[in-house]
PDB file of N, CA and C in Angstrom:
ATOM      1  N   UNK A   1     132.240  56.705 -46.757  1.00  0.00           N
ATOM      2  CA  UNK A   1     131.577  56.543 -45.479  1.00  0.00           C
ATOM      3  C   UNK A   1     130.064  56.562 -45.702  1.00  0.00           C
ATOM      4  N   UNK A   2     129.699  55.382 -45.079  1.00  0.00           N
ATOM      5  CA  UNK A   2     128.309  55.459 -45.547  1.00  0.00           C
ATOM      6  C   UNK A   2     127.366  56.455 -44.028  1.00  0.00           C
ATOM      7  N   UNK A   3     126.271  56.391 -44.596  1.00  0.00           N
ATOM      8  CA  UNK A   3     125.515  57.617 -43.326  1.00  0.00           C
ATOM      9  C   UNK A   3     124.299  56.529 -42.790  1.00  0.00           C
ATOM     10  N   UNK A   4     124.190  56.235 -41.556  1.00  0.00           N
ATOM     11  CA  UNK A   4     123.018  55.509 -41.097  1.00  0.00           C
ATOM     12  C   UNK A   4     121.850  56.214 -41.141  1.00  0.00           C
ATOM     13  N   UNK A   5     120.567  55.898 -41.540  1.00  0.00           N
ATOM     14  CA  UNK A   5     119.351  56.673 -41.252  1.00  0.00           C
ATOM     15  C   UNK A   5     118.974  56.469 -39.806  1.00  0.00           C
ATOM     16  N   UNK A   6     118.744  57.295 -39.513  1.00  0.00           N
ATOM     17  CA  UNK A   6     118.099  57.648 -37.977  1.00  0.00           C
ATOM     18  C   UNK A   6     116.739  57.033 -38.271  1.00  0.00           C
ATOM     19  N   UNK A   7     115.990  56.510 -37.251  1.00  0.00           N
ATOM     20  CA  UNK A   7     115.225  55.661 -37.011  1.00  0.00           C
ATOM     21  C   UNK A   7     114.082  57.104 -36.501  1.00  0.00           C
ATOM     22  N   UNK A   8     112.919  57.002 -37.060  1.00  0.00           N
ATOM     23  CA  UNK A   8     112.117  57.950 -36.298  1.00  0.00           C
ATOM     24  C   UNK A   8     111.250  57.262 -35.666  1.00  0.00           C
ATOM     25  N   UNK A   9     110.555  58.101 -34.318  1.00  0.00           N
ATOM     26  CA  UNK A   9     109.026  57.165 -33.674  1.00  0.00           C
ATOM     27  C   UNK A   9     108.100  56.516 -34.627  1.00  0.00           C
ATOM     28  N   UNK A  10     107.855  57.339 -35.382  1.00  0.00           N
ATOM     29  CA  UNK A  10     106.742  56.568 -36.538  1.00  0.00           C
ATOM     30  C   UNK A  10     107.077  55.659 -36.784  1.00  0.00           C
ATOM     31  N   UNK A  11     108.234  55.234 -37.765  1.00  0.00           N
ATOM     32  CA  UNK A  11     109.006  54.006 -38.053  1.00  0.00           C
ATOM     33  C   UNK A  11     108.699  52.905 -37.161  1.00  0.00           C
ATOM     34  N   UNK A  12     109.518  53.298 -35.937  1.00  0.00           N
ATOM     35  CA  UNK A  12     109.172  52.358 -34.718  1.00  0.00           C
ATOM     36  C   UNK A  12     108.148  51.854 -34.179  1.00  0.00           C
ATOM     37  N   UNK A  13     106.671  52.541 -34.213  1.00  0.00           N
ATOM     38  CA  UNK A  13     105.337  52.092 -33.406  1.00  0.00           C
ATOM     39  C   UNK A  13     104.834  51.237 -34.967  1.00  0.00           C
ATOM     40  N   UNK A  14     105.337  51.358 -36.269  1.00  0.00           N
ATOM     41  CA  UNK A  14     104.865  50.843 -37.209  1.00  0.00           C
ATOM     42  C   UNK A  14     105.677  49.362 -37.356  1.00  0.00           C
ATOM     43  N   UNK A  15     106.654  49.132 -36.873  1.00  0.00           N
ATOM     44  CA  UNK A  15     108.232  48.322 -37.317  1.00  0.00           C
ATOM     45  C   UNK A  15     107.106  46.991 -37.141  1.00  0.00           C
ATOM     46  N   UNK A  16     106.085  46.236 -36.323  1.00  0.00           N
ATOM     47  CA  UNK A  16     105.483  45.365 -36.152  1.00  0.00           C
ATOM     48  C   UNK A  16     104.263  45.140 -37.352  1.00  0.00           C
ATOM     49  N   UNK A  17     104.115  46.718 -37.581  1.00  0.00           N
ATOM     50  CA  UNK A  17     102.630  46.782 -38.033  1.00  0.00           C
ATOM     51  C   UNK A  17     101.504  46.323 -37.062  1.00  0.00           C
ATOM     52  N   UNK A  18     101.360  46.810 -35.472  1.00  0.00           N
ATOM     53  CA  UNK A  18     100.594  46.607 -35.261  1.00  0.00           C
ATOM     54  C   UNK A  18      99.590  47.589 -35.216  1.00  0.00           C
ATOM     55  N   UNK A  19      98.150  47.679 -34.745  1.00  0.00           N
ATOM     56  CA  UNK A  19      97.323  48.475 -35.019  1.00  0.00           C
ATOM     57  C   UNK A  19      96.862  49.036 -33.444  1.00  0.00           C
ATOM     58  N   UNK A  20      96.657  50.356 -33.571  1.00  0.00           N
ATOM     59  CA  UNK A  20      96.506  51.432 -32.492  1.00  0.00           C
ATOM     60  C   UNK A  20      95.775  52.214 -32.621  1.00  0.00           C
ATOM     61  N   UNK A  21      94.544  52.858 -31.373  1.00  0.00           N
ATOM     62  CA  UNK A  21      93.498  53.337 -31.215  1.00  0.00           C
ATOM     63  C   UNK A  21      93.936  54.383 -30.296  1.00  0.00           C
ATOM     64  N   UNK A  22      93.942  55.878 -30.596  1.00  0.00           N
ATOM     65  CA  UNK A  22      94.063  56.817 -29.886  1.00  0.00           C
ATOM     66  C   UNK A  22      93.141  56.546 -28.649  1.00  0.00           C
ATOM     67  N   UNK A  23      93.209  56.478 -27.561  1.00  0.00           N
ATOM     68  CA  UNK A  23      92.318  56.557 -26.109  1.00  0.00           C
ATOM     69  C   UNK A  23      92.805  57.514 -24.696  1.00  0.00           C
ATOM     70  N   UNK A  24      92.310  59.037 -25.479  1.00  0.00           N
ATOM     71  CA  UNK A  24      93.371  59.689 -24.576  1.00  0.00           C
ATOM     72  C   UNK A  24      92.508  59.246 -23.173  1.00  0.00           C
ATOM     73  N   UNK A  25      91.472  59.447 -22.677  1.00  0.00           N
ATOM     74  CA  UNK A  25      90.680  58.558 -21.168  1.00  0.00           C
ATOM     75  C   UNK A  25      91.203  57.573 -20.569  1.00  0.00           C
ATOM     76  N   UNK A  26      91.478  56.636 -21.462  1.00  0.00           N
ATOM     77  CA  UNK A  26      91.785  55.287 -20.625  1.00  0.00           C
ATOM     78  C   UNK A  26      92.877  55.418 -19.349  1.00  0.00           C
ATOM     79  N   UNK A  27      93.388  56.120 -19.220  1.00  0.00           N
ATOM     80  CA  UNK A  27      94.315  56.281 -17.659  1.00  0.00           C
ATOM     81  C   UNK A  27      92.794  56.947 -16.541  1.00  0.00           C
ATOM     82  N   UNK A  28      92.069  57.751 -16.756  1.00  0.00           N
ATOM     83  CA  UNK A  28      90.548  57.786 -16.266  1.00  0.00           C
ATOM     84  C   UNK A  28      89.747  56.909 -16.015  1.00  0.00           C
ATOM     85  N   UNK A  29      89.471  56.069 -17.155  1.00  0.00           N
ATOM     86  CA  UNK A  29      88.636  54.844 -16.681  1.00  0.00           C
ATOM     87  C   UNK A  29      89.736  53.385 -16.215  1.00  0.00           C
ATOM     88  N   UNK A  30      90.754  53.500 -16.211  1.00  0.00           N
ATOM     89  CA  UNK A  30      91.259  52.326 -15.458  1.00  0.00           C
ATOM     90  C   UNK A  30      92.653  52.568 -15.220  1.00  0.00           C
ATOM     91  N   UNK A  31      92.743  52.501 -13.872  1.00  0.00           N
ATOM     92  CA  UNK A  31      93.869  53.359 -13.312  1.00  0.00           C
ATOM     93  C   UNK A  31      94.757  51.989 -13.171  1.00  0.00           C
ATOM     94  N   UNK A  32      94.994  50.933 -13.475  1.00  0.00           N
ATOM     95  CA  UNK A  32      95.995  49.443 -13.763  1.00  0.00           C
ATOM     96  C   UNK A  32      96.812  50.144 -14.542  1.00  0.00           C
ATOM     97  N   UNK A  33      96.471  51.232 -16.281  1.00  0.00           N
ATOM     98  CA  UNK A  33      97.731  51.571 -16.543  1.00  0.00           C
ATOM     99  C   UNK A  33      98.632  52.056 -15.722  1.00  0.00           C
ATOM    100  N   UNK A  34      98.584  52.659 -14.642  1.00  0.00           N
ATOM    101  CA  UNK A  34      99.717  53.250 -13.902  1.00  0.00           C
ATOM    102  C   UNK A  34     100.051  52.080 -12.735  1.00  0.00           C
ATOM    103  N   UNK A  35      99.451  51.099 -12.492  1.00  0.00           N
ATOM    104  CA  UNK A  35     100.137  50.630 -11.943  1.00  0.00           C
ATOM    105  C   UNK A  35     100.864  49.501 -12.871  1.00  0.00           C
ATOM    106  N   UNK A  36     100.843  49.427 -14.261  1.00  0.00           N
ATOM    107  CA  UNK A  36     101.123  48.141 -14.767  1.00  0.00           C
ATOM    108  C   UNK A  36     102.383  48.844 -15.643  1.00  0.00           C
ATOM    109  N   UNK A  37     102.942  50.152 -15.519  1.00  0.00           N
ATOM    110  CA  UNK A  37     103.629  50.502 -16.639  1.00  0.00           C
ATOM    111  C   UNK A  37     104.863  49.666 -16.308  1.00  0.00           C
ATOM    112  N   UNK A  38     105.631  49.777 -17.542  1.00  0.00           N
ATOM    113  CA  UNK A  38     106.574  49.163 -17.388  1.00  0.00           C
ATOM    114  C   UNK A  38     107.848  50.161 -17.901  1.00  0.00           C
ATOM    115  N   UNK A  39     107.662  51.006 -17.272  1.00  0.00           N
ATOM    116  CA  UNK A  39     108.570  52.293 -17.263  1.00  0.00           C
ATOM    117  C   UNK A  39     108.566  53.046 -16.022  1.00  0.00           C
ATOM    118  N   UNK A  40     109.337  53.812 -15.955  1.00  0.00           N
ATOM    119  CA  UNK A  40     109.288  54.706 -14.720  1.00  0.00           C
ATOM    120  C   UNK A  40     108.785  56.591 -15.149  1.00  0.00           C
ATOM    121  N   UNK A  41     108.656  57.002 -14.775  1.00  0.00           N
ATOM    122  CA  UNK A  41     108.697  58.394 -15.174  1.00  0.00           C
ATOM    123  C   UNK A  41     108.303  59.276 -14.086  1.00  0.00           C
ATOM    124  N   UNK A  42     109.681  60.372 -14.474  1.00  0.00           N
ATOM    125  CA  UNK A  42     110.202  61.261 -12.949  1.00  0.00           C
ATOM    126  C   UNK A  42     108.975  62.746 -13.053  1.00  0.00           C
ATOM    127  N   UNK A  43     107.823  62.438 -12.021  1.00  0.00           N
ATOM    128  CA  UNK A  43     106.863  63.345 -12.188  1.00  0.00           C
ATOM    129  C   UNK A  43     107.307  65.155 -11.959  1.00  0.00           C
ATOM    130  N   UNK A  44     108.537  64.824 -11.233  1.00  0.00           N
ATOM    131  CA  UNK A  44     108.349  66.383 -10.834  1.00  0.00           C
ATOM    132  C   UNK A  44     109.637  66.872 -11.251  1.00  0.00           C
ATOM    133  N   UNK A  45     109.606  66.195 -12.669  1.00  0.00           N
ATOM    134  CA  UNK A  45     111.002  66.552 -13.731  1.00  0.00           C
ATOM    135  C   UNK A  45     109.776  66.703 -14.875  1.00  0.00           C
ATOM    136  N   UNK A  46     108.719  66.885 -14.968  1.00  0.00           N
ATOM    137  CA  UNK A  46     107.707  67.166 -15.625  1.00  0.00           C
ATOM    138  C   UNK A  46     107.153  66.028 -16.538  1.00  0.00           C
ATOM    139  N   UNK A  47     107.691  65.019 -16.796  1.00  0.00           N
ATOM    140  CA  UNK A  47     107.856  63.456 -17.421  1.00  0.00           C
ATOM    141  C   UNK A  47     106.067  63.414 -16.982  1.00  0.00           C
ATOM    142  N   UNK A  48     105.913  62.725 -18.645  1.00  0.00           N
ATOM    143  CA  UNK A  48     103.933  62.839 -18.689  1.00  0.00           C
ATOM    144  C   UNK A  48     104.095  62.097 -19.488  1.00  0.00           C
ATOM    145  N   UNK A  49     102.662  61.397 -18.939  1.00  0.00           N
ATOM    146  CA  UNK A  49     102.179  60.831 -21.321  1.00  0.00           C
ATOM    147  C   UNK A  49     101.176  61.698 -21.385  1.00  0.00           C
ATOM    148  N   UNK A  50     101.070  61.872 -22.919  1.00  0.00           N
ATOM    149  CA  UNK A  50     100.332  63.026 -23.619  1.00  0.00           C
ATOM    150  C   UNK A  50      99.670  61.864 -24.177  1.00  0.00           C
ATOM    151  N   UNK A  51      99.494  61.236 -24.979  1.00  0.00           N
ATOM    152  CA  UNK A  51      98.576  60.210 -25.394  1.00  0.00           C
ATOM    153  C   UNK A  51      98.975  58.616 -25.304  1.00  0.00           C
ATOM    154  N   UNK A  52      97.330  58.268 -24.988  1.00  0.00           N
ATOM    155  CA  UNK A  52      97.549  56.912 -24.759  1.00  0.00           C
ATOM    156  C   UNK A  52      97.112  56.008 -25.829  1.00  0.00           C
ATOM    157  N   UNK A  53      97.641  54.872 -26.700  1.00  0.00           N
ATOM    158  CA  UNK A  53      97.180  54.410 -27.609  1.00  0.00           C
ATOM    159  C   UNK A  53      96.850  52.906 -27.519  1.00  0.00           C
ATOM    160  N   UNK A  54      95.527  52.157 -27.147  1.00  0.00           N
ATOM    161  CA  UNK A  54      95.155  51.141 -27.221  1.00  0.00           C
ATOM    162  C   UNK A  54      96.037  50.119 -28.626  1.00  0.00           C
ATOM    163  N   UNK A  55      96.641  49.209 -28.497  1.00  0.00           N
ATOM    164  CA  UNK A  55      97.402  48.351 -29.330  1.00  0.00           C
ATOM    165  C   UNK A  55      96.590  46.970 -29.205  1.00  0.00           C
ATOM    166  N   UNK A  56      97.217  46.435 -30.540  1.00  0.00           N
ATOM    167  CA  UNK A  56      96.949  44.853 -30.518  1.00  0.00           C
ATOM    168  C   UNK A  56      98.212  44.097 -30.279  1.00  0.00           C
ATOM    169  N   UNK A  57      99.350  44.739 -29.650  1.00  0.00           N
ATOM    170  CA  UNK A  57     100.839  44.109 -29.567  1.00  0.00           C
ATOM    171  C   UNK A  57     100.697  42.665 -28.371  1.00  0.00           C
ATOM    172  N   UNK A  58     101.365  42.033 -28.749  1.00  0.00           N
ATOM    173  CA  UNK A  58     101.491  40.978 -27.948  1.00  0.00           C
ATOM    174  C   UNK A  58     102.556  40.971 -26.989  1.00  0.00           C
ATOM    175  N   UNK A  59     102.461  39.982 -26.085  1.00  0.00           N
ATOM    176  CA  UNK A  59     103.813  40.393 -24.719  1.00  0.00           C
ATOM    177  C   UNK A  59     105.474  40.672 -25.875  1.00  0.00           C
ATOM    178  N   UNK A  60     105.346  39.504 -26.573  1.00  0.00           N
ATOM    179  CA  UNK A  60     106.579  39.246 -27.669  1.00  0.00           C
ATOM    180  C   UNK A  60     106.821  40.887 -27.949  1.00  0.00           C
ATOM    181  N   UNK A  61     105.621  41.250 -28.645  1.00  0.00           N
ATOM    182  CA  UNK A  61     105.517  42.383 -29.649  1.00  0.00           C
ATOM    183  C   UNK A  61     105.871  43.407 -29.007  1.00  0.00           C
ATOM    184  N   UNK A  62     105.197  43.413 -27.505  1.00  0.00           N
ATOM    185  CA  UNK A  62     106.350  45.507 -26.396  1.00  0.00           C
ATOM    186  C   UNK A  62     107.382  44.985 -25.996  1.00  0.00           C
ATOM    187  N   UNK A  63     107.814  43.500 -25.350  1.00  0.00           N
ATOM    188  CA  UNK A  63     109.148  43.002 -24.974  1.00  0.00           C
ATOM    189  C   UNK A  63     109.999  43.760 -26.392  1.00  0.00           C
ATOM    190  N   UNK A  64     110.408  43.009 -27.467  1.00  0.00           N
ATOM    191  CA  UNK A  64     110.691  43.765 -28.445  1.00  0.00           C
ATOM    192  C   UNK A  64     110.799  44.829 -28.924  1.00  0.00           C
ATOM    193  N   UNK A  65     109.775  45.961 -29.521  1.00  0.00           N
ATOM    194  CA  UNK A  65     109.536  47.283 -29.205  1.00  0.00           C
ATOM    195  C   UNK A  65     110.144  48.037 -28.145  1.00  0.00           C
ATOM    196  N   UNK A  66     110.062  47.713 -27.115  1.00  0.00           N
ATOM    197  CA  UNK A  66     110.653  48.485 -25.579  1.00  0.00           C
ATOM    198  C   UNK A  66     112.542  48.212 -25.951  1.00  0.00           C
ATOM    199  N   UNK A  67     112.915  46.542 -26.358  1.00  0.00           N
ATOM    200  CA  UNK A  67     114.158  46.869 -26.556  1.00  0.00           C
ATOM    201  C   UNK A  67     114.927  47.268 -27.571  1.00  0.00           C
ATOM    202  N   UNK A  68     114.529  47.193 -28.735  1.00  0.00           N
ATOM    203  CA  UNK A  68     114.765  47.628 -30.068  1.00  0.00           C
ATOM    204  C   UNK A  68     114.686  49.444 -29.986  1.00  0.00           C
ATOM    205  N   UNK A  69     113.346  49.501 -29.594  1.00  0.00           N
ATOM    206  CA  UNK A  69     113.044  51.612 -29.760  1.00  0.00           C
ATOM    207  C   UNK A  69     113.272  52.113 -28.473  1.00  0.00           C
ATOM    208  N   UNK A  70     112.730  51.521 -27.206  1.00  0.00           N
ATOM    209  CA  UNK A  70     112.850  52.162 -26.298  1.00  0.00           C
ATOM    210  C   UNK A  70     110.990  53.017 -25.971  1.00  0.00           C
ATOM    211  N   UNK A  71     110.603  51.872 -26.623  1.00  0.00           N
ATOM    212  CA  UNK A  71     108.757  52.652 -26.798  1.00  0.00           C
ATOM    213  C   UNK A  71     108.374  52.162 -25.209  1.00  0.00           C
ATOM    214  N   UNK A  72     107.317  53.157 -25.126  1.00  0.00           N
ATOM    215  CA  UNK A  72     106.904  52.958 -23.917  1.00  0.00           C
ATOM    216  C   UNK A  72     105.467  52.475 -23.686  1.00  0.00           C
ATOM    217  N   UNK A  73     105.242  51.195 -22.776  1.00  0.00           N
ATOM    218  CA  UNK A  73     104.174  50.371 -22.463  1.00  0.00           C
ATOM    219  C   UNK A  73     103.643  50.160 -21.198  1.00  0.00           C
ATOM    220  N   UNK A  74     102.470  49.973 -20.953  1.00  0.00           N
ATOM    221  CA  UNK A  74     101.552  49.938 -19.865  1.00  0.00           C
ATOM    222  C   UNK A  74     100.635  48.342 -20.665  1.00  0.00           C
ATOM    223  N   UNK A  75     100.141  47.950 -19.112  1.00  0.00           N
ATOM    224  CA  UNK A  75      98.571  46.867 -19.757  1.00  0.00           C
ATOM    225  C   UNK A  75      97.525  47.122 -18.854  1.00  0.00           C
ATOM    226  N   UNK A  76      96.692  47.118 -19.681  1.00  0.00           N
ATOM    227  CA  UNK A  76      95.131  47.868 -19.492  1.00  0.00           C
ATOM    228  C   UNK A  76      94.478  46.094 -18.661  1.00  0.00           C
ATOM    229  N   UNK A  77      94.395  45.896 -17.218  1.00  0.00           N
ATOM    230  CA  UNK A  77      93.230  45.246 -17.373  1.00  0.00           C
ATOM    231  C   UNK A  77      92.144  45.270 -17.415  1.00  0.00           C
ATOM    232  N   UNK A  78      91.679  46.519 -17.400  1.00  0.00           N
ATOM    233  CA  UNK A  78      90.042  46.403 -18.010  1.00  0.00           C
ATOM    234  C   UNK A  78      89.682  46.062 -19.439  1.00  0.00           C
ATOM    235  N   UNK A  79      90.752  46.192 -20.185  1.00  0.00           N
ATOM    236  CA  UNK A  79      90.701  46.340 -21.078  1.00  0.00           C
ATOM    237  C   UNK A  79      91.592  44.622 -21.760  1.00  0.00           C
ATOM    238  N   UNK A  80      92.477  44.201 -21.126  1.00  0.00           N
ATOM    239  CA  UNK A  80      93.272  42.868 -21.544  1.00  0.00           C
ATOM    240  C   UNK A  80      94.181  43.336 -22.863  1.00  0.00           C
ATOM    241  N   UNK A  81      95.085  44.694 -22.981  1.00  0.00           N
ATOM    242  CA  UNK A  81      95.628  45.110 -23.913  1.00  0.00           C
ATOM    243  C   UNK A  81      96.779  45.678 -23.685  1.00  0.00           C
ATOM    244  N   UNK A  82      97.660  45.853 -24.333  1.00  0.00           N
ATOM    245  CA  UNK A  82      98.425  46.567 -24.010  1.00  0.00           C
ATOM    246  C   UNK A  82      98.487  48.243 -24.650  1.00  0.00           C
ATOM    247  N   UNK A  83      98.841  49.263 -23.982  1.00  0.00           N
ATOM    248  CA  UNK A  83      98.867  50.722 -24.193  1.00  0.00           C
ATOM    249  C   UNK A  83      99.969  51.332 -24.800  1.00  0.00           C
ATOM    250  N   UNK A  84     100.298  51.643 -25.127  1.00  0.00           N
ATOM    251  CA  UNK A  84     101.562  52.417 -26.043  1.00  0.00           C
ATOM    252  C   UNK A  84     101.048  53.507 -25.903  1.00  0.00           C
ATOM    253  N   UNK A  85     102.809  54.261 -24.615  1.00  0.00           N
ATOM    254  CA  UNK A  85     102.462  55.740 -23.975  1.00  0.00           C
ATOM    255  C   UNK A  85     103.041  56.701 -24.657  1.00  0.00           C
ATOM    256  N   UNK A  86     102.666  57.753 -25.127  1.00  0.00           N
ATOM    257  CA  UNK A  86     103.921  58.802 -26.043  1.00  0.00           C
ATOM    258  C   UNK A  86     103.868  59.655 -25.123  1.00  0.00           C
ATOM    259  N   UNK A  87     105.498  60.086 -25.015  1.00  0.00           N
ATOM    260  CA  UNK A  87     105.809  60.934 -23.592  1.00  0.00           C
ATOM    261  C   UNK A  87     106.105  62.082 -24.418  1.00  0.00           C
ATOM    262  N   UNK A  88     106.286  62.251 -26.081  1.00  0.00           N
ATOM    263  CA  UNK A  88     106.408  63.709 -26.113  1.00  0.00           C
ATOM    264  C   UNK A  88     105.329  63.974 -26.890  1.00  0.00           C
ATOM    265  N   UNK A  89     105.382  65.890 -27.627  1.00  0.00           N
ATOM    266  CA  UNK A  89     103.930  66.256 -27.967  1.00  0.00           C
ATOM    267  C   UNK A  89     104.806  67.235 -29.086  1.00  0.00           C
ATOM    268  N   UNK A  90     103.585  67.996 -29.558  1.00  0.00           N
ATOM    269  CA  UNK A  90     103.883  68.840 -30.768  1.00  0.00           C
ATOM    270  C   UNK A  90     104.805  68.529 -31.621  1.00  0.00           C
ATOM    271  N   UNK A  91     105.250  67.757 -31.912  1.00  0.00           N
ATOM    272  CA  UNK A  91     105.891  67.542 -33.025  1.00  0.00           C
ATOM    273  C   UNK A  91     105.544  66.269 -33.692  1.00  0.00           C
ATOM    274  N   UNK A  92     105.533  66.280 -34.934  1.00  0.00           N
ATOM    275  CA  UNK A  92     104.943  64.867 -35.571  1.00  0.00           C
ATOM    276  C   UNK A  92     105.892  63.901 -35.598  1.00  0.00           C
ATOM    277  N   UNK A  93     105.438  62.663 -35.816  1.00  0.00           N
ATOM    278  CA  UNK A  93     106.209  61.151 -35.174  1.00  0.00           C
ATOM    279  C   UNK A  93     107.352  61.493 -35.917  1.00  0.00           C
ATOM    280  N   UNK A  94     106.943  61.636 -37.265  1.00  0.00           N
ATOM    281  CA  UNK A  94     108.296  61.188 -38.698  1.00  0.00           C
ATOM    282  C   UNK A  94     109.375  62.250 -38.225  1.00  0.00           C
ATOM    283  N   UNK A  95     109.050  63.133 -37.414  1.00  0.00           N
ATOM    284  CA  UNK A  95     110.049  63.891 -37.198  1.00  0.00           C
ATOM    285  C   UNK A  95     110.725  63.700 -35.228  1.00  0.00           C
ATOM    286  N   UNK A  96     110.470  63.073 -34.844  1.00  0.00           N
ATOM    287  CA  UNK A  96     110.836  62.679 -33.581  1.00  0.00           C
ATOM    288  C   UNK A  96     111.957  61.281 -33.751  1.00  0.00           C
ATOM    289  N   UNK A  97     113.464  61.714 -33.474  1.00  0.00           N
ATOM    290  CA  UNK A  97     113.900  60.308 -33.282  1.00  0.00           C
ATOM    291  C   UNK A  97     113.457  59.820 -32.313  1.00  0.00           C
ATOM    292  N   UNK A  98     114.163  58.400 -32.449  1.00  0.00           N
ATOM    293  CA  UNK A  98     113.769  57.309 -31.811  1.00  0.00           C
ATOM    294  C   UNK A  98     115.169  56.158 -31.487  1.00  0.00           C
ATOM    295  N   UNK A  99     115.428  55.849 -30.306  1.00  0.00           N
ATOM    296  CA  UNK A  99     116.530  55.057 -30.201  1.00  0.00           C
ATOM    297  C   UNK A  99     116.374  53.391 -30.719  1.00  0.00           C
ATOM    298  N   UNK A 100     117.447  53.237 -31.875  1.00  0.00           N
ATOM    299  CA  UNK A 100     117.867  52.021 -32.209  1.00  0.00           C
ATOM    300  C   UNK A 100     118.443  51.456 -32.060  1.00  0.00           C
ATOM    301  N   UNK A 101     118.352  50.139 -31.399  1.00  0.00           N
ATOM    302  CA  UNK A 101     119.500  49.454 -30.666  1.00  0.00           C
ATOM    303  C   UNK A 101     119.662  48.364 -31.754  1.00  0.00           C
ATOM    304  N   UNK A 102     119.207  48.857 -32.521  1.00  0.00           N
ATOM    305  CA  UNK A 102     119.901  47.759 -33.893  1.00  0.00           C
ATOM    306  C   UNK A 102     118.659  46.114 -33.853  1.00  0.00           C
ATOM    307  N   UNK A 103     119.498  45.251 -33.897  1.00  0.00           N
ATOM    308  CA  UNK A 103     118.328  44.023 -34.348  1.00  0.00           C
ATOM    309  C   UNK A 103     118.328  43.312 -33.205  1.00  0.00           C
ATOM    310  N   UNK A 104     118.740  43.826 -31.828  1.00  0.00           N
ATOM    311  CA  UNK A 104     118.567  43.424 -30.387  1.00  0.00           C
ATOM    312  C   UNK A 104     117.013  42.632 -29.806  1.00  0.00           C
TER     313      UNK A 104
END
């Protein structure tokens, strides 16, 4: 029996190789991320992003990402980018799974 490797977040925000700029502000200076997310999240089940990361992903590149990992995205128009939201904290990526829906 063979054993599948579990897929971690790191893996996943890397699987494109695209490149990302910590911007914890940007929900401050342009409030479009919240209206542009493309997720839901239940506020008073405590559901947050803890950091926001400026990307160079293309529509292709979070369409993908979102169905493959399950990563979570917003678009900045002040900015003309898309955001990659991390909803959890204290623990480092390589150690956070991440859902794989295989080559979907």
């Amino acid at each position: 029996m063979t054993m599948e490797k579990q897929t971690t977040y790191l893996e996943a925000v890397n699987w494109l190789h695209n490149d990302r700029i910590l911007c914890n502000d940007i929900a401050e200076k342009d409030a479009s991320v919240y209206e542009n997310m493309r997720f839901s999240l239940d506020w008073e089940k405590g559901e947050d992003i803890f950091q926001w990361y400026l990307t160079d992903c293309s529509t292709s590149d979070v369409e993908y990402l979102e169905r493959r990992f399950g990563l979570l995205f917003t678009y900045s128009d002040l900015l003309g980018l898309y955001v990659l939201c991390v909803d959890h904290w204290g623990t480092s990526w390589d150690y956070v799974p991440c859902v794989d829906n295989g080559s979907n």
